[in-house]
Protein backbone atom coordinates (compact mmCIF):
# COMPACT_ATOMS: atom_id res chain seq x y z
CA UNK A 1 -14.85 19.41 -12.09
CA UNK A 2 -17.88 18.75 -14.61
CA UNK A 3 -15.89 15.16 -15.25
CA UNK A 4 -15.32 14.27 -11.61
CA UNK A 5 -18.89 14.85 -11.12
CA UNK A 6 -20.42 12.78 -13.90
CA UNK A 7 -17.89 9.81 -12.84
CA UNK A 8 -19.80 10.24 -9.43
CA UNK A 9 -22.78 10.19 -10.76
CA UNK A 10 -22.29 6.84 -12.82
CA UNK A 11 -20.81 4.97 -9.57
CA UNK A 12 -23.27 5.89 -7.82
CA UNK A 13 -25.83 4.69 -10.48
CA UNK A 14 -23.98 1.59 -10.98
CA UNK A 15 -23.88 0.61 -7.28
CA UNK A 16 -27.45 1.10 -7.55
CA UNK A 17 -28.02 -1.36 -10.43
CA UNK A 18 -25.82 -3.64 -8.48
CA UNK A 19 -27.98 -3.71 -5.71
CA UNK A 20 -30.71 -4.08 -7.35
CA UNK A 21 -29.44 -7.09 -9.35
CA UNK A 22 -28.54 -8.35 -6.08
CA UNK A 23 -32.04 -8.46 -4.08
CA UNK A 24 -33.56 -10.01 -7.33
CA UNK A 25 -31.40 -12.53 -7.45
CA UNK A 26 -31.65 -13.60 -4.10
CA UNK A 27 -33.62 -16.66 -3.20
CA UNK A 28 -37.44 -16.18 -1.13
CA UNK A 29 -37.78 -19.04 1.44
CA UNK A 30 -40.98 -21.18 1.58
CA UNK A 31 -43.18 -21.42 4.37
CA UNK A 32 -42.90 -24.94 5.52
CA UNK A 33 -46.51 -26.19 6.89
CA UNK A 34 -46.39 -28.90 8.87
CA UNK A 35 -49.82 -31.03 9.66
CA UNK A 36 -50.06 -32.56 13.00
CA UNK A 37 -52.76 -35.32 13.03
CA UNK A 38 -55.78 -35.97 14.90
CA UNK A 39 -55.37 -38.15 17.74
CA UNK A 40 -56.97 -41.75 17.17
CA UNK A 41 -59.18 -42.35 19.80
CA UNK A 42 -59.22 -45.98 20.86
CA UNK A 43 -62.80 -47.17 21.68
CA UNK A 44 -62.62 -50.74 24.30
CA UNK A 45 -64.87 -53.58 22.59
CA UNK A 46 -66.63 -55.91 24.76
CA UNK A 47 -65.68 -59.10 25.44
CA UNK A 48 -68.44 -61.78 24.57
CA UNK A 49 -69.61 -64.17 27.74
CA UNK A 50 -67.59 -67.10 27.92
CA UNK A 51 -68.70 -70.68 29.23
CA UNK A 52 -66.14 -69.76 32.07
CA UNK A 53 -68.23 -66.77 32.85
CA UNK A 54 -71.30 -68.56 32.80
CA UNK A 55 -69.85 -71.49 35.38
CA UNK A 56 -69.15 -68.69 37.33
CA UNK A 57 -72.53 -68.11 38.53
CA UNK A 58 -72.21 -71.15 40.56
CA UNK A 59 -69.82 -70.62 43.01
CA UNK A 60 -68.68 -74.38 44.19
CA UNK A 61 -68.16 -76.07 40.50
CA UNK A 62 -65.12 -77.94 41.30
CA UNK A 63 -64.55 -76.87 44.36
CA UNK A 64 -65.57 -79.35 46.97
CA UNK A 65 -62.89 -82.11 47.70
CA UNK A 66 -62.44 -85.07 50.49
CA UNK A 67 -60.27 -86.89 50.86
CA UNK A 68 -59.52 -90.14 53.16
CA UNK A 69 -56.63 -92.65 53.35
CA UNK A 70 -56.84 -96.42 53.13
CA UNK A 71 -53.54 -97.22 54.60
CA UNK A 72 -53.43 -99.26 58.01
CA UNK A 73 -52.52 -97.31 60.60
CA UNK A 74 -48.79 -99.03 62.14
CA UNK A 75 -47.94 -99.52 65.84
CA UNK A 76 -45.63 -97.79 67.88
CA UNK A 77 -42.78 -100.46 66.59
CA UNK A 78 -43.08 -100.18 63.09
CA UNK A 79 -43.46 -96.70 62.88
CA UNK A 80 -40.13 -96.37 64.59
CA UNK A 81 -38.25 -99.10 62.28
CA UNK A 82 -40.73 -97.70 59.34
CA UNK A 83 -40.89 -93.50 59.10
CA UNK A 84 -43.77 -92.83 56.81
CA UNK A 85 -41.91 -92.23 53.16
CA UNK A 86 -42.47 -88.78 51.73
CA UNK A 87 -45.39 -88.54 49.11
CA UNK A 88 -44.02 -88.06 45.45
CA UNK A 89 -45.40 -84.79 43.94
CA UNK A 90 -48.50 -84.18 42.09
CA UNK A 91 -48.35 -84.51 37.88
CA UNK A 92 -49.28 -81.24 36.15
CA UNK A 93 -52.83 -82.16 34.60
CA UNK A 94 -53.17 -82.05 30.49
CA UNK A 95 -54.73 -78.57 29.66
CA UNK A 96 -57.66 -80.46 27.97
CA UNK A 97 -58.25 -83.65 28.98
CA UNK A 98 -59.04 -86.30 26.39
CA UNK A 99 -61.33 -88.19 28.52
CA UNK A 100 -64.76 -88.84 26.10
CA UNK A 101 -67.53 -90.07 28.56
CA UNK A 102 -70.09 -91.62 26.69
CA UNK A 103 -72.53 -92.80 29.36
CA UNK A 104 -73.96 -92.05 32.87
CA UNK A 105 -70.37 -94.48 34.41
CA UNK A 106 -67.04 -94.68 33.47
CA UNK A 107 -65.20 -96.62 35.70
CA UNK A 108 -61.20 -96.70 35.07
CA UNK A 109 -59.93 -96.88 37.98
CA UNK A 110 -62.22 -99.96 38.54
CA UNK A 111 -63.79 -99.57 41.94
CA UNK A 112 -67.11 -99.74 40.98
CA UNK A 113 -68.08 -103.35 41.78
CA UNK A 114 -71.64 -103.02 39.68
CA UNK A 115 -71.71 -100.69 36.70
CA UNK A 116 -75.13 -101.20 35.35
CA UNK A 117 -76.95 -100.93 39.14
CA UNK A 118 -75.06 -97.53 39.46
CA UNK A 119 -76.22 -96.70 35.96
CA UNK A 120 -79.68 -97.77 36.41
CA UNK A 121 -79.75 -95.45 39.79
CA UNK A 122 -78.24 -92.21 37.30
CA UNK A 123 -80.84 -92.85 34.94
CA UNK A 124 -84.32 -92.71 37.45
CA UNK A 125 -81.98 -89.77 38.98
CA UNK A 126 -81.96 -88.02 35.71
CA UNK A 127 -85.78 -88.87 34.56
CA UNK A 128 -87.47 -87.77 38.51
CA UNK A 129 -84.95 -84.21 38.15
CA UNK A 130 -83.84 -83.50 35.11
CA UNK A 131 -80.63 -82.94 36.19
CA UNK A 132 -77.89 -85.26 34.40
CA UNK A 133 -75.31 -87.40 37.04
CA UNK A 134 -71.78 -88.28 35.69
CA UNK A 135 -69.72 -90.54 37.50
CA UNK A 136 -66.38 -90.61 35.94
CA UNK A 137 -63.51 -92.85 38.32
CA UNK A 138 -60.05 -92.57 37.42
CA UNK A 139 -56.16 -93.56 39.10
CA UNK A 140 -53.70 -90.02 38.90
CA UNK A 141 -51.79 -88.32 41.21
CA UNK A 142 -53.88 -84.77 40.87
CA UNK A 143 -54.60 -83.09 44.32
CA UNK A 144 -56.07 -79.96 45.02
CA UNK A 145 -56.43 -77.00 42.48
CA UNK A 146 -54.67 -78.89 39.59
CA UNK A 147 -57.69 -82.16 40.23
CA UNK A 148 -60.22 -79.47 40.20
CA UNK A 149 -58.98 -77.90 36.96
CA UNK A 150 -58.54 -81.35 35.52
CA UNK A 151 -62.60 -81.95 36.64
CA UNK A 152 -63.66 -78.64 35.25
CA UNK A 153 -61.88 -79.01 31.72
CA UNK A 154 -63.83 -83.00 31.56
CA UNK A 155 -67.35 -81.18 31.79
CA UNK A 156 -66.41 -78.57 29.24
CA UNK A 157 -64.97 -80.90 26.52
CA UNK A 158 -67.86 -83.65 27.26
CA UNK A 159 -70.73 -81.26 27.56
CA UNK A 160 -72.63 -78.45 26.27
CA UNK A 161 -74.98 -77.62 28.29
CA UNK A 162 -75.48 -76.61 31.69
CA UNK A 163 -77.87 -79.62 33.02
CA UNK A 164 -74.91 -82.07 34.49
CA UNK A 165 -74.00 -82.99 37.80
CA UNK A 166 -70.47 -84.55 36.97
CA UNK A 167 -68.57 -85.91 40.04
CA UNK A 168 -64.45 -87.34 38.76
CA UNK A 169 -63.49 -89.67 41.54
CA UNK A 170 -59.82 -89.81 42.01
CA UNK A 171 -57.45 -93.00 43.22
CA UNK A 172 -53.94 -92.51 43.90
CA UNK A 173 -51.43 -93.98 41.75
CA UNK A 174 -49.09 -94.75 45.20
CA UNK A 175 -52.09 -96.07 46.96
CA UNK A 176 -51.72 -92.94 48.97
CA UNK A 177 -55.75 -92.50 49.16
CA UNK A 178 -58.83 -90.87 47.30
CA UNK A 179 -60.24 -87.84 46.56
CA UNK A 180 -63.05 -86.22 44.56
CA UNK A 181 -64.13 -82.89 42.57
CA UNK A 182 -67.81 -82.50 41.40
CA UNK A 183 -68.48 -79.99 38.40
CA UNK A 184 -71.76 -78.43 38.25
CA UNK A 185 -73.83 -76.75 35.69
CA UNK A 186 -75.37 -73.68 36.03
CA UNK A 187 -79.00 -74.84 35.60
CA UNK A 188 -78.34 -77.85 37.83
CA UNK A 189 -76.64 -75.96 40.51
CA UNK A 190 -79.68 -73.51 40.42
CA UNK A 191 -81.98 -76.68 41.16
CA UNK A 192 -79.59 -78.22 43.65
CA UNK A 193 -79.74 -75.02 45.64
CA UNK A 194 -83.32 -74.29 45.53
CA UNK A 195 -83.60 -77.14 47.48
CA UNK A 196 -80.96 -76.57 49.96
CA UNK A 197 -78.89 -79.21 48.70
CA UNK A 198 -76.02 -77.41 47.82
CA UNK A 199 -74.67 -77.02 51.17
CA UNK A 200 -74.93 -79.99 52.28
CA UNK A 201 -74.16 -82.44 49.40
CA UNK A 202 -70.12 -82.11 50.00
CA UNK A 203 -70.32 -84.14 53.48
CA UNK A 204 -73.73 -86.11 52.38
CA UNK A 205 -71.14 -87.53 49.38
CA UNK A 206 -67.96 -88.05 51.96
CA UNK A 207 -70.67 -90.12 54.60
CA UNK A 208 -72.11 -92.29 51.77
CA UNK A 209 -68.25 -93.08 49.74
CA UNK A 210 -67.01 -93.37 53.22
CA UNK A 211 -69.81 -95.82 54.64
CA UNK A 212 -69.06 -98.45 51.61
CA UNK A 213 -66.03 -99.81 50.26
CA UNK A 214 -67.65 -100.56 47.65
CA UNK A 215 -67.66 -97.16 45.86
CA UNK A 216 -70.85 -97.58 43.40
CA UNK A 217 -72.97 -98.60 46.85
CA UNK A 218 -71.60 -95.18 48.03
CA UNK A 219 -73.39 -93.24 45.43
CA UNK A 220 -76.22 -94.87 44.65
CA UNK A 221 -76.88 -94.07 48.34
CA UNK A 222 -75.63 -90.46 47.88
CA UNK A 223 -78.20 -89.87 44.53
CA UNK A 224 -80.86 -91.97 45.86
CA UNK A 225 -80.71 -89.62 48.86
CA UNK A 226 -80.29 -86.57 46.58
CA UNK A 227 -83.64 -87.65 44.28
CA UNK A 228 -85.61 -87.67 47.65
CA UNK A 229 -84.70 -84.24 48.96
CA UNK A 230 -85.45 -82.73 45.21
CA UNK A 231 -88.72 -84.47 44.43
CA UNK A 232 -90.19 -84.91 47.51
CA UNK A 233 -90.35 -88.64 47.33
């Protein structure tokens, strides 16, 4: 009995060392920390004023057009035998125009019968207002919002400042008619309107180009008419 009990005794010890063994050798597990970070706030900059912008103040830059067609009208005959033709489409115009106007006239579509009396007109125009006239002719196929474009991308690449009073007379290619686009500058629009002149110098221009075939009698009317109503004279 004394042996059976002291066998006991040493199993039961040894199952207890066993254990023991057993919890020491197992592994401990880590925390794992994990670090979420701060969201990133985005702050909006502020665009800086663009020339666009600044055109923007004057709200008909490039937006007044006429336009008229020189082609006889036909009888009742020859428009039967004779259906007008359909007019070709409009070019796309180049995104910046590599027109360089160096002076008050540049006629290229040659419809100005006498440059320097049209120039000499600009210039008095330009020392009684201070306000700088352009007159830019030229033959494409541009109509509408695609001329206008083409008008308002000539006074940014030509000038600087906001002074001119730029006004791109169009000829058709197909002999289809004419058409033009004025582009204003800020400061001169301010002065043009002060004197009322802005809403009215869209039909006073289509009168005076209308009235003479020759084109550069047609606005030295339209300026000399212009100069009076701003000076007073």
């Amino acid at each position: 009995m004394k042996s059976i009990k002291i066998i006991s005794v040493m199993l039961a010890a040894a199952v207890a060392v066993s254990l023991f063994a057993g919890c020491k050798k197992k592994p401990v597990t880590s925390a794992v920390i994990v670090s979420t970070p701060a969201p990133t706030m985005t702050v909006p900059t502020t665009e800086a004023t663009t020339a666009e912008t600044t055109e923007a103040l004057a709200p008909s830059i490039a937006t007044e057009e006429t336009t008229t067609t020189f082609a006889t009208v036909p009888t009742t005959e020859e428009t039967t035998k004779k259906p007008t033709p359909t007019p070709k489409p409009t070019s796309t115009p180049a995104p910046t125009p590599s027109v360089k106007i160096g002076s008050l006239v540049k006629d290229e579509a040659n419809v100005i019968k006498d440059d320097a009396a049209l120039e000499a007109k600009l210039a008095e125009f330009q020392k009684a207002t201070k306000i700088i006239p352009v007159v830019y002719t030229v033959k494409t196929n541009l109509t509408g919002d695609d001329f206008r474009t083409y008008t308002k991308n000539i006074y940014k690449n030509n000038f600087k400042d906001q002074n001119h009073f730029l006004i791109v007379y169009r000829v058709s290619k197909n002999g289809g008619g004419w058409s033009w686009t004025t582009s204003i500058g800020s400061k001169a629009y301010s002065k043009l309107n002060k004197a009322g002149i802005t809403s009215t110098y869209s039909s006073d221009l289509s009168k005076a180009l209308k009235s003479n075939k020759d084109r550069g009698k047609g606005f030295i009317s339209f300026f000399d008419k212009t100069q009076k109503t701003l000076t007073g004279k």
